[in-house]
C-alpha atoms as a PDB file:
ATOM      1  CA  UNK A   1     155.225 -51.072  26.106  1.00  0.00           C
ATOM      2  CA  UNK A   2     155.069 -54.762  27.678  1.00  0.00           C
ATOM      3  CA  UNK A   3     155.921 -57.614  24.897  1.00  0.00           C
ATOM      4  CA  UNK A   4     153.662 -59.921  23.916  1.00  0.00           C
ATOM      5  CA  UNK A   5     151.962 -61.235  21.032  1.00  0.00           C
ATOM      6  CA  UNK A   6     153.261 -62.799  17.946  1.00  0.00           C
ATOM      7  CA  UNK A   7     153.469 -60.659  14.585  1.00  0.00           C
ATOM      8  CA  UNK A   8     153.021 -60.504  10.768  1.00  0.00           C
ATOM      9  CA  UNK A   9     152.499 -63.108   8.296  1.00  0.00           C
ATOM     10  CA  UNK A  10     154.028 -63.180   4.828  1.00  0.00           C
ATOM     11  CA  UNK A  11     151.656 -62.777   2.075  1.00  0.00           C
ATOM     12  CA  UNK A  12     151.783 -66.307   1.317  1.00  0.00           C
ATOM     13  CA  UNK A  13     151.154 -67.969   4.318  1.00  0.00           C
ATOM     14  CA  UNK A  14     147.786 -65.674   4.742  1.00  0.00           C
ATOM     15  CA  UNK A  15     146.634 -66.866   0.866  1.00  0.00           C
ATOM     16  CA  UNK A  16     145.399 -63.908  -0.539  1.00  0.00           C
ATOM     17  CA  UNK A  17     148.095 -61.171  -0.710  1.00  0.00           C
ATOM     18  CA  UNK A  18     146.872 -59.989   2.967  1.00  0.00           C
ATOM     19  CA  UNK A  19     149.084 -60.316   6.230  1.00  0.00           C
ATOM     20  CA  UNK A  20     148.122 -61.899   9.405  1.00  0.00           C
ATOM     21  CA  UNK A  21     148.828 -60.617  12.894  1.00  0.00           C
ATOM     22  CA  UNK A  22     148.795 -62.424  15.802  1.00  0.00           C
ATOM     23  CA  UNK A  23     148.987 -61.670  19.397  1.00  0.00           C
ATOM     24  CA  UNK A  24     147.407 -59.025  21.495  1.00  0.00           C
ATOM     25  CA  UNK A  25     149.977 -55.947  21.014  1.00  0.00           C
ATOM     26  CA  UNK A  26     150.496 -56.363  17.397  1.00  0.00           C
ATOM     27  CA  UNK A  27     146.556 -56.574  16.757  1.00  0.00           C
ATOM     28  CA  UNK A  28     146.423 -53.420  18.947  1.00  0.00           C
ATOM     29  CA  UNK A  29     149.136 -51.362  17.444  1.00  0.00           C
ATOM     30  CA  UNK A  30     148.059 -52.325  13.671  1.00  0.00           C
ATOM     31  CA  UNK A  31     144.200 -50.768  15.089  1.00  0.00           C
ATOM     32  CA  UNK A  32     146.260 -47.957  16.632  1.00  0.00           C
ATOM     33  CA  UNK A  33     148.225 -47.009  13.967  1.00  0.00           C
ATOM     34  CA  UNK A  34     145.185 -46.963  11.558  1.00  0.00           C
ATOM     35  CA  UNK A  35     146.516 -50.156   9.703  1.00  0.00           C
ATOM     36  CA  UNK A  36     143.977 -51.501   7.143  1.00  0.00           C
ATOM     37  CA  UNK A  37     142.730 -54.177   8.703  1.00  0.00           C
ATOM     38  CA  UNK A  38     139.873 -55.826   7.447  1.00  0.00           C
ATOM     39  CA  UNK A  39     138.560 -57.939  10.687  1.00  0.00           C
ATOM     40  CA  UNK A  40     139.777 -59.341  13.820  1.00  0.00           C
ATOM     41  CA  UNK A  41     139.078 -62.976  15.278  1.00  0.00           C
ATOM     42  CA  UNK A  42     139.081 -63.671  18.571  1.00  0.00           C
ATOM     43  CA  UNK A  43     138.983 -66.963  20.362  1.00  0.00           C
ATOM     44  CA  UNK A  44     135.090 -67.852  21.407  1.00  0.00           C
ATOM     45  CA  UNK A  45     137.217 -69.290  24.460  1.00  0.00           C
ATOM     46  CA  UNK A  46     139.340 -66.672  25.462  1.00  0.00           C
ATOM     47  CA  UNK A  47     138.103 -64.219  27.865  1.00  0.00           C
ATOM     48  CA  UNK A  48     137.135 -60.570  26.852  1.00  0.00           C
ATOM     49  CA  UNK A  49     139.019 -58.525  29.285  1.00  0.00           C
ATOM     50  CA  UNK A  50     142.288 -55.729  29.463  1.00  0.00           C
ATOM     51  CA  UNK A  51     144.128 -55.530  26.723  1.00  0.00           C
ATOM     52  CA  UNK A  52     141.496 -58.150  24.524  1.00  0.00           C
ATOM     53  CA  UNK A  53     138.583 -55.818  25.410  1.00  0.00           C
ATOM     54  CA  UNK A  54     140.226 -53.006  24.127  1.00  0.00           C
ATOM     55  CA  UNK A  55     141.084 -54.388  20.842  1.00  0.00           C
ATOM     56  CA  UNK A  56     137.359 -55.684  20.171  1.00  0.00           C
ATOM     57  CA  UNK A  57     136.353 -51.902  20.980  1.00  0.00           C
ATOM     58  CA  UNK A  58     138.753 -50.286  18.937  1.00  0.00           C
ATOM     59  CA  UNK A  59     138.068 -52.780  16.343  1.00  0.00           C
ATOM     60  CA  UNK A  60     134.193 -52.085  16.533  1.00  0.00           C
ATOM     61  CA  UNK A  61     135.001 -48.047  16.967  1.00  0.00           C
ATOM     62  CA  UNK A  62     136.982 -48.288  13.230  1.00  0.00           C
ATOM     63  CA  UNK A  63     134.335 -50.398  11.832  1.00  0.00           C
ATOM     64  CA  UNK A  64     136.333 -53.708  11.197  1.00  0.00           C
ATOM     65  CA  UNK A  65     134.408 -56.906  11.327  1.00  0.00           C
ATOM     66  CA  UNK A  66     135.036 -58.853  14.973  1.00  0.00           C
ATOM     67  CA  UNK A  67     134.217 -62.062  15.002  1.00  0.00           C
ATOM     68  CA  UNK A  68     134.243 -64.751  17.749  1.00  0.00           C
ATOM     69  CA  UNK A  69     136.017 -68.035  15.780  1.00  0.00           C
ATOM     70  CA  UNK A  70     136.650 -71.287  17.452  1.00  0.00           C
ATOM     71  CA  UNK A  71     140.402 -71.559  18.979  1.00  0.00           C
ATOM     72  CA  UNK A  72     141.754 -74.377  16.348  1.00  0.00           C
ATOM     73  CA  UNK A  73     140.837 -72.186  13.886  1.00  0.00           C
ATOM     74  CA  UNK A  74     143.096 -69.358  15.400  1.00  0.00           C
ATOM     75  CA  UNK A  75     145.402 -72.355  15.677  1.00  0.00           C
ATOM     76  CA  UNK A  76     145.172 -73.226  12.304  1.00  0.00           C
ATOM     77  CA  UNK A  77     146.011 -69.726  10.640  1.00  0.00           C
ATOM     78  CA  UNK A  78     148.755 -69.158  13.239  1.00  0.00           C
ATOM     79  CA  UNK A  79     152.329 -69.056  12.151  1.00  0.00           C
ATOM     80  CA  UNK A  80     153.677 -69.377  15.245  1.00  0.00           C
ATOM     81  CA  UNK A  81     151.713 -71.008  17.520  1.00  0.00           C
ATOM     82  CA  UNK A  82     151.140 -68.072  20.024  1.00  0.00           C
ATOM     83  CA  UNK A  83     148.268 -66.012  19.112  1.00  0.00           C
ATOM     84  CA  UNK A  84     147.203 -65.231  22.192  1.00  0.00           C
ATOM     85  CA  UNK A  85     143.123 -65.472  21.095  1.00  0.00           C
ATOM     86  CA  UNK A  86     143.670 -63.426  18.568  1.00  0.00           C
ATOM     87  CA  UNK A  87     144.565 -61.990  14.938  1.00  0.00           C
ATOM     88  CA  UNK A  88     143.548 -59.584  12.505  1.00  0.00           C
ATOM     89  CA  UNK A  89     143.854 -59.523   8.639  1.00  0.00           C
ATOM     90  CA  UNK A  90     145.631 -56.572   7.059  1.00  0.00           C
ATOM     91  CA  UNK A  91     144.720 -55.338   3.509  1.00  0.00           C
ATOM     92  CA  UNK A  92     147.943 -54.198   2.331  1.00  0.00           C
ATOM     93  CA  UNK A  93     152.214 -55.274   2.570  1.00  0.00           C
ATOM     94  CA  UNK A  94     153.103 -53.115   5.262  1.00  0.00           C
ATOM     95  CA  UNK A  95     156.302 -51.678   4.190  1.00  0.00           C
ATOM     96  CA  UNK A  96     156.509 -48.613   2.026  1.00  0.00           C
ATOM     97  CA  UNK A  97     158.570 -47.306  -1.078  1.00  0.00           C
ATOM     98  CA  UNK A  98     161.789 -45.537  -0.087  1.00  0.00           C
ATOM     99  CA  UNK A  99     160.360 -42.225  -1.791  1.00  0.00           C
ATOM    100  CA  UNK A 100     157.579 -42.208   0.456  1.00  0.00           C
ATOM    101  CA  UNK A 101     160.084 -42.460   3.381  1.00  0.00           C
ATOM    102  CA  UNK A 102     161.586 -39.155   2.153  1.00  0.00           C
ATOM    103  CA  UNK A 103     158.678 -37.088   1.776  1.00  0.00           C
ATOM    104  CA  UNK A 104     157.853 -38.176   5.121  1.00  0.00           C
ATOM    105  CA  UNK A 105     160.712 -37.184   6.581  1.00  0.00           C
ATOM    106  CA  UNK A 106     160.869 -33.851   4.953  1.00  0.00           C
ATOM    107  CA  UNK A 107     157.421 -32.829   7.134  1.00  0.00           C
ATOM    108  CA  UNK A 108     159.048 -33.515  10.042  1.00  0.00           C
ATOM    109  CA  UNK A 109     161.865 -31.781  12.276  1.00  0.00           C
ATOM    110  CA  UNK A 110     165.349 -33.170  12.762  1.00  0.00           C
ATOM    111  CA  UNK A 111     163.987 -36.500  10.939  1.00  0.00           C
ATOM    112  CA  UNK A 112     166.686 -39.688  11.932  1.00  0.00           C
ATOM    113  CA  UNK A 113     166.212 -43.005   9.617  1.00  0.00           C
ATOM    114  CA  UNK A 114     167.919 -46.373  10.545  1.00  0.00           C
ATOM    115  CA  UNK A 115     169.067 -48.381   7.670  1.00  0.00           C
ATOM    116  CA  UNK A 116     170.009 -52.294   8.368  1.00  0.00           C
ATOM    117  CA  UNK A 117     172.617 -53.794   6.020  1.00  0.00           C
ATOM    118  CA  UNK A 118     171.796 -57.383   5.947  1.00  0.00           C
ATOM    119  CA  UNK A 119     170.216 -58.031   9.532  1.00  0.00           C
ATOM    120  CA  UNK A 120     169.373 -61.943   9.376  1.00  0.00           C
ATOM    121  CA  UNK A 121     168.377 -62.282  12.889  1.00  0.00           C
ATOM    122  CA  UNK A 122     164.212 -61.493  13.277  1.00  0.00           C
ATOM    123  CA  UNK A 123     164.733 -61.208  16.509  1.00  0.00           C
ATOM    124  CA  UNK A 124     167.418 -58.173  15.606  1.00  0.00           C
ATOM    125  CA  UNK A 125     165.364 -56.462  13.236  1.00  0.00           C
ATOM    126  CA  UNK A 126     162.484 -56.069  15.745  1.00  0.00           C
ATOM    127  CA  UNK A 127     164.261 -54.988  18.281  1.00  0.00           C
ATOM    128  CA  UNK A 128     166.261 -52.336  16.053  1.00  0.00           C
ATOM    129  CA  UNK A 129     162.364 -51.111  15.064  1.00  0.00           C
ATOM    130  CA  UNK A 130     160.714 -51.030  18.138  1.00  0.00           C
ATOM    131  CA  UNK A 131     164.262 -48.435  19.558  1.00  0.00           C
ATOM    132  CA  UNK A 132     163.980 -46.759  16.376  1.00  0.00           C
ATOM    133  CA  UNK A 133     160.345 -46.153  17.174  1.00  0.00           C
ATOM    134  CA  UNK A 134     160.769 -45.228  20.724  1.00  0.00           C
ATOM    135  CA  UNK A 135     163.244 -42.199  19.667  1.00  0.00           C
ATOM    136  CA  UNK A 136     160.858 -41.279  17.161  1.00  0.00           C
ATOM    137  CA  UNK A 137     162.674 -41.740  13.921  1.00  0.00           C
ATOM    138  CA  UNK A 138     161.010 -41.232  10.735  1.00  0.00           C
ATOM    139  CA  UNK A 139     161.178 -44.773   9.367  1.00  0.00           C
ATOM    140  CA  UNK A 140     163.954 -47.700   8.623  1.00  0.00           C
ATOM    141  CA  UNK A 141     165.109 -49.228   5.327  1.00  0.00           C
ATOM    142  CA  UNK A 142     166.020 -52.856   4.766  1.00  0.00           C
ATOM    143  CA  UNK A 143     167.034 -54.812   1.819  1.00  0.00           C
ATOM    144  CA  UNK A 144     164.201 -56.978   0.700  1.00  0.00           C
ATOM    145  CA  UNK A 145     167.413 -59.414  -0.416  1.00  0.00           C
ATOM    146  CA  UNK A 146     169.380 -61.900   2.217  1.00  0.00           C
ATOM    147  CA  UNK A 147     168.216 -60.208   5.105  1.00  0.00           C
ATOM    148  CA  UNK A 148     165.001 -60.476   7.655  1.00  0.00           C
ATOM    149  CA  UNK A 149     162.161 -59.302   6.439  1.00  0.00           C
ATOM    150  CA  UNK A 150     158.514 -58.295   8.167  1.00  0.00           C
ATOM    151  CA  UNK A 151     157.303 -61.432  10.212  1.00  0.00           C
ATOM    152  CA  UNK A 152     155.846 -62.944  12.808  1.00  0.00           C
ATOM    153  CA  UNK A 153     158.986 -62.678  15.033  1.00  0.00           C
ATOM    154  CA  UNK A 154     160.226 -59.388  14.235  1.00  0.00           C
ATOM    155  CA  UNK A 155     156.407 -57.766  14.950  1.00  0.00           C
ATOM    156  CA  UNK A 156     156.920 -59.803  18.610  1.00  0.00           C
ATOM    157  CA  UNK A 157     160.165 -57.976  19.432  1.00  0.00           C
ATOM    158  CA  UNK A 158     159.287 -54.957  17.918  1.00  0.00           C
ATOM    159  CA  UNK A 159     156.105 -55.080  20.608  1.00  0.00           C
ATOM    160  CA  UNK A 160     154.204 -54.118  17.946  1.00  0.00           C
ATOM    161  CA  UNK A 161     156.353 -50.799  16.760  1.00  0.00           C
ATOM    162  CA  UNK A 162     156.482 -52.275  13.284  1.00  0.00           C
ATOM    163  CA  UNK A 163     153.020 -51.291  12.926  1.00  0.00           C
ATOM    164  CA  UNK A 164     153.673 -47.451  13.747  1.00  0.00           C
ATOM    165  CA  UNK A 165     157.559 -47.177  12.053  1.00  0.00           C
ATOM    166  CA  UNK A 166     157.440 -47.366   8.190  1.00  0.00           C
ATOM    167  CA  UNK A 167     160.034 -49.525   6.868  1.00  0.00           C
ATOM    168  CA  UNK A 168     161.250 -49.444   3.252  1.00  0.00           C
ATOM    169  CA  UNK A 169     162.237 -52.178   1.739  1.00  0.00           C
ATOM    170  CA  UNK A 170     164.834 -51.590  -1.322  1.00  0.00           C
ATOM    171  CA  UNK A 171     166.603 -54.124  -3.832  1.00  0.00           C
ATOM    172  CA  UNK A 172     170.231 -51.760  -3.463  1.00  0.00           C
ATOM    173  CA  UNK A 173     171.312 -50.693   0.196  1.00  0.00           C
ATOM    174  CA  UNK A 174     174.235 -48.604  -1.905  1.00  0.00           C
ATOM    175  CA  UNK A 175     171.497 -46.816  -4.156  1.00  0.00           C
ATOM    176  CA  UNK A 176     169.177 -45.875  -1.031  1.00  0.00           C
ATOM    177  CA  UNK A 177     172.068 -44.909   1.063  1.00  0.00           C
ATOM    178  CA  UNK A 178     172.479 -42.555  -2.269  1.00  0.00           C
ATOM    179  CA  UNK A 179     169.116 -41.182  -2.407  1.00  0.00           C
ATOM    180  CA  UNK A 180     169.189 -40.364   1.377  1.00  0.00           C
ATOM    181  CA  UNK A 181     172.179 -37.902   0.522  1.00  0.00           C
ATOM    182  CA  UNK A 182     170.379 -36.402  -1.793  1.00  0.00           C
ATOM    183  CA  UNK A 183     167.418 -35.649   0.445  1.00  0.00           C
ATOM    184  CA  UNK A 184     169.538 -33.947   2.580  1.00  0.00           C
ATOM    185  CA  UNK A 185     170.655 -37.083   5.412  1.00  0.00           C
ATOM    186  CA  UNK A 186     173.787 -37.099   6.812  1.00  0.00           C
ATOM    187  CA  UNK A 187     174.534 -41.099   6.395  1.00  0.00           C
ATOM    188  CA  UNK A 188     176.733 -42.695   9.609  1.00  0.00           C
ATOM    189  CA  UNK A 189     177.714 -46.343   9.624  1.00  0.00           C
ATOM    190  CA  UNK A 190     178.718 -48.123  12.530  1.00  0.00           C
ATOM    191  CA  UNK A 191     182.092 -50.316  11.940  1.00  0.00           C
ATOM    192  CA  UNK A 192     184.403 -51.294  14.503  1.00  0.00           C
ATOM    193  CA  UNK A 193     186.986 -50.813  12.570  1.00  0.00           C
ATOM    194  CA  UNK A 194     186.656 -47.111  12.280  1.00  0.00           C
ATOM    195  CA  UNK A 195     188.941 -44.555  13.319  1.00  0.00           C
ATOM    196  CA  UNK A 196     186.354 -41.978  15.032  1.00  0.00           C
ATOM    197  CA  UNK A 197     184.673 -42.622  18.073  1.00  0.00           C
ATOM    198  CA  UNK A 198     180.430 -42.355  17.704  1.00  0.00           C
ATOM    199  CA  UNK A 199     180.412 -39.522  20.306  1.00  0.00           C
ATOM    200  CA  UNK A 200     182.887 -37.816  18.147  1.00  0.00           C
ATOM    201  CA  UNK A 201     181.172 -37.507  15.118  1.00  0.00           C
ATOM    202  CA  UNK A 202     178.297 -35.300  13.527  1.00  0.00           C
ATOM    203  CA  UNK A 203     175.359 -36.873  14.357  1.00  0.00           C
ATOM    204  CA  UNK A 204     172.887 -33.743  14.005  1.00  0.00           C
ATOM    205  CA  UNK A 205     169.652 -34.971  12.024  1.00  0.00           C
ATOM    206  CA  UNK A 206     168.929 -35.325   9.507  1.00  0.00           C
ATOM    207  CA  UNK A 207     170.957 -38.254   9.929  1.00  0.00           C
ATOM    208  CA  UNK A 208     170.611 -42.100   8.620  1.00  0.00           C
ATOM    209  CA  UNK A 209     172.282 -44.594  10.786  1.00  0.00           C
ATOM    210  CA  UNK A 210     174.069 -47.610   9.058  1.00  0.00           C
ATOM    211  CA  UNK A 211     174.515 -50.473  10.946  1.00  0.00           C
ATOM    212  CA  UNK A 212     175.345 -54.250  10.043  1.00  0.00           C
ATOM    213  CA  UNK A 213     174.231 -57.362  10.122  1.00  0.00           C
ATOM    214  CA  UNK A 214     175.796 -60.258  12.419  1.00  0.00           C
ATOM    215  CA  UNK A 215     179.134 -61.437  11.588  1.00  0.00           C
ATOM    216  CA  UNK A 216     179.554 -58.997   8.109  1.00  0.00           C
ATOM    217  CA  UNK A 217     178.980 -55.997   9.798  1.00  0.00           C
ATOM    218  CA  UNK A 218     178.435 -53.001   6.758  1.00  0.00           C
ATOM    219  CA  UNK A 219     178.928 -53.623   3.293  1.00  0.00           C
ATOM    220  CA  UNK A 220     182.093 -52.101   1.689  1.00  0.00           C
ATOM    221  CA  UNK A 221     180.097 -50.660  -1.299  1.00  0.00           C
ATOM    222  CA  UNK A 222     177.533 -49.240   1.080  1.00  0.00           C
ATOM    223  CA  UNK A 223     180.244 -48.031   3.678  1.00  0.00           C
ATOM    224  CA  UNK A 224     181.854 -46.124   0.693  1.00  0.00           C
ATOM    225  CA  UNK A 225     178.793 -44.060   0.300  1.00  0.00           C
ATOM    226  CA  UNK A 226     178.280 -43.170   3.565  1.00  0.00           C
ATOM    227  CA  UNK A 227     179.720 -39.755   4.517  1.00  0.00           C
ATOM    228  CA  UNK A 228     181.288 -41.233   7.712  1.00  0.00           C
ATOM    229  CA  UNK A 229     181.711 -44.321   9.643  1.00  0.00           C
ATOM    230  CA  UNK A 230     182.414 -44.483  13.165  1.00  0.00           C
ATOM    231  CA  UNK A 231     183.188 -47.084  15.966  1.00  0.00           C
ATOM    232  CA  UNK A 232     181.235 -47.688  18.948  1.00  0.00           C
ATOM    233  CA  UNK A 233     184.453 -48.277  21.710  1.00  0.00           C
ATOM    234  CA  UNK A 234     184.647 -51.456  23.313  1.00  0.00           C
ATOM    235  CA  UNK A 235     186.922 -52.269  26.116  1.00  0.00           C
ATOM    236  CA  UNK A 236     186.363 -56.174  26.233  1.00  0.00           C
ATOM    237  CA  UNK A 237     188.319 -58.887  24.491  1.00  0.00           C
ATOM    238  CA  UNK A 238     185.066 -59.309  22.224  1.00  0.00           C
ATOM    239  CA  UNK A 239     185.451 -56.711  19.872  1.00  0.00           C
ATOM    240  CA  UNK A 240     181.295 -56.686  18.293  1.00  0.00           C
ATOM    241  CA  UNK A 241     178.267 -55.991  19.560  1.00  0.00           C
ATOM    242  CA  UNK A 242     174.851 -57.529  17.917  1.00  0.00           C
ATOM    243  CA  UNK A 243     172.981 -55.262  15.490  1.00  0.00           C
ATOM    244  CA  UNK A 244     170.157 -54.027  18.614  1.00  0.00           C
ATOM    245  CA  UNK A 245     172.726 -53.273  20.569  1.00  0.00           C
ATOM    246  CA  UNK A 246     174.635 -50.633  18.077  1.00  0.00           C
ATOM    247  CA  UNK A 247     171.411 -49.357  16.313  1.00  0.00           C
ATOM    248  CA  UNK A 248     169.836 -48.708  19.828  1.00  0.00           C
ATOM    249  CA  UNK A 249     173.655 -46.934  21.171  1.00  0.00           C
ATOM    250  CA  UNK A 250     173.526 -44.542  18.084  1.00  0.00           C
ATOM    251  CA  UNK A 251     170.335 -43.490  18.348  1.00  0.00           C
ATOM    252  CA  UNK A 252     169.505 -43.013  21.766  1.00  0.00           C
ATOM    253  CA  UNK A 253     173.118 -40.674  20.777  1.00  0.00           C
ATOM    254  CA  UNK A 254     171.181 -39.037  18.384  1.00  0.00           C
ATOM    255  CA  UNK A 255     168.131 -38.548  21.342  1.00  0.00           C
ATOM    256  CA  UNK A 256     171.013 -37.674  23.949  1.00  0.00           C
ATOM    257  CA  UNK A 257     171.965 -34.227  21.536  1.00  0.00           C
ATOM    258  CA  UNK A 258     168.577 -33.110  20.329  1.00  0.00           C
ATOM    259  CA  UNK A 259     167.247 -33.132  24.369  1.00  0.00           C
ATOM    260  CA  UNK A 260     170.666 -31.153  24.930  1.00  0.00           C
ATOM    261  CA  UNK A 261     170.048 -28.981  22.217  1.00  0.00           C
ATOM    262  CA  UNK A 262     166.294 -28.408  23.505  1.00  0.00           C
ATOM    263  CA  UNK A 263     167.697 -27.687  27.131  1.00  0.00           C
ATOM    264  CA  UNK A 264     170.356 -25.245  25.905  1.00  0.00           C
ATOM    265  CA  UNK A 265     167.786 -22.906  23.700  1.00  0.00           C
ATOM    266  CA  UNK A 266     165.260 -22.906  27.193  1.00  0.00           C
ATOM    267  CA  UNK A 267     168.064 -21.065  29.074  1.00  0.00           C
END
C-alpha cells in the first residue's frame, strides 16, 4: 500500500471527544476497516477521481454523511496541513483495552503481538504498525505514558494500518507484559546486549515482541518479565538499530518460520 495522507487527531484538537483523519489512505482504511465514522468532507475543489472517488462511494455504500466543504475549511480542521481534500470524523478513541487484545488473539491461530517500550518517534510507531499489520499480527500495545501515541503522523507512516491493527494502550508496560504470559504469549525483547542471537531463540507464536524505544532501548523492569531477550547481530561500529528497523527484523522472523512450517506439513 502506497503512502499518503496524513492521520488521526487527538481528541482535543477535534473538540468533541471524536478523532479526525486526514488524507486519502487513512480516510479509506478507517471506511475499510468499518471504523465509526460519522461523515467525510471533501474539498468542493478537489477533483472526484481514483482513490477520492472511492472513498465518497464507500462512504455513501456505509451510509456516512459526505459532504462537499470549502478547502479553508479542510484547512482549518487540519492538524497537519496535508489533507489531501479530505477527512472524516471518527466516533470513538481508536485504541482498545489490553483484555480485548487477548480475547482477540485467542480466536485466531499462531496470534504474534508487538509491544513498544517507550517509542517517542511518530514516525517509529507508524512504521512498527503498518509491519506489524502486514505480517498479520493480532494487535500492538503501547504505554499511553512518555511515549507516541495515535496521531496524525503515526496514521501517515502506518499508510493507514493503524486503522486495521488494534493497539492497546496500558498505564504499566511490566503489568501487560504480565498479563500476556498469562494468556499463553511467549514474551521476546530485543536488547543488544543479549547473549542469544534472534534466529536462535523460540519465536513460535504465540509470541509478543518487545522492542525499545530510541536511545533507552527496553526497560529493565519490563526486560525482567520477559521470558527471553535476544540480540539482533550487528557487524558495524554502530551497535543500534531504530525501533522500525528491529520490530520489522523480528517479525518478518516470526513470518519467515510459520511459511516454513506451512511448507514442511504440504510435503
Amino acid at each position: 500500500m502506497a503512502s499518503g495522507g496524513s492521520g488521526v487527531t487527538s481528541p482535543e484538537r477535534a473538540g468533541d471527544g471524536s478523532f479526525l483523519v486526514e488524507g486519502r489512505n487513512p480516510v479509506r482504511e478507517a471506511l475499510r476497516a468499518g471504523q465509526p465514522v460519522r461523515k467525510v468532507q471533501v474539498s468542493r475543489t478537489a477533483r472526484v477521481v481514483g482513490t477520492l472517488a472511492e472513498i465518497v462511494r464507500e462512504a455513501r455504500s456505509r451510509g456516512v454523511p459526505v459532504q462537499f466543504a470549502d478547502p479553508h475549511h479542510l484547512d482549518a480542521v487540519s492538524a497537519t496541513g496535508a489533507h489531501q481534500g479530505v477527512v472524516a470524523w471518527l466516533g470513538v478513541r481508536p485504541l482498545v483495552e489490553l483484555d480485548e487484545l487477548v480475547e482477540r488473539a485467542r480466536k485466531v491461530r499462531d496470534p504474534i503481538v508487538v509491544v513498544l517500550d517507550g517509542v517517542e518517534d511518530p514516525r517509529n510507531l507508524g512504521a512498527v504498525l503498518r509491519t506489524a499489520e502486514a505480517v498479520g499480527a493480532v494487535g500492538a500495545v503501547i504505554p499511553t505514558r512518555r511515549a507516541a501515541g495515535l496521531s496524525p503522523a503515526v496514521a501517515k507512516a502506518s499508510a493507514g494500518a493503524v486503522m486495521h491493527l488494534p493497539v492497546a494502550g496500558v498505564v504499566n508496560l511490566a503489568r501487560a507484559v504480565e498479563v500476556l504470559r498469562q494468556a499463553g504469549f511467549r514474551v521476546v525483547a530485543a536488547d543488544p546486549s543479549a547473549a542469544r542471537a534472534y534466529d536462535e531463540a523460540d519465536l513460535d507464536p504465540p509470541v509478543a515482541l518487545v522492542v525499545g524505544g530510541e536511545g533507552r532501548g527496553v526497560r529493565r523492569l519490563v526486560r525482567e518479565r520477559c521470558d527471553e531477550v535476544v540480540r539482533i547481530p550487528m557487524k558495524g561500529k554502530v551497535q543500534s538499530l531504530n525501533a522500525s528497523v528491529a520490530a520489522g527484523i523480528l517479525l518478518y522472523e516470526v513470518a519467515r518460520r510459520l511459511r516454513a512450517r506451512e511448507r514442511e506439513s504440504l510435503r
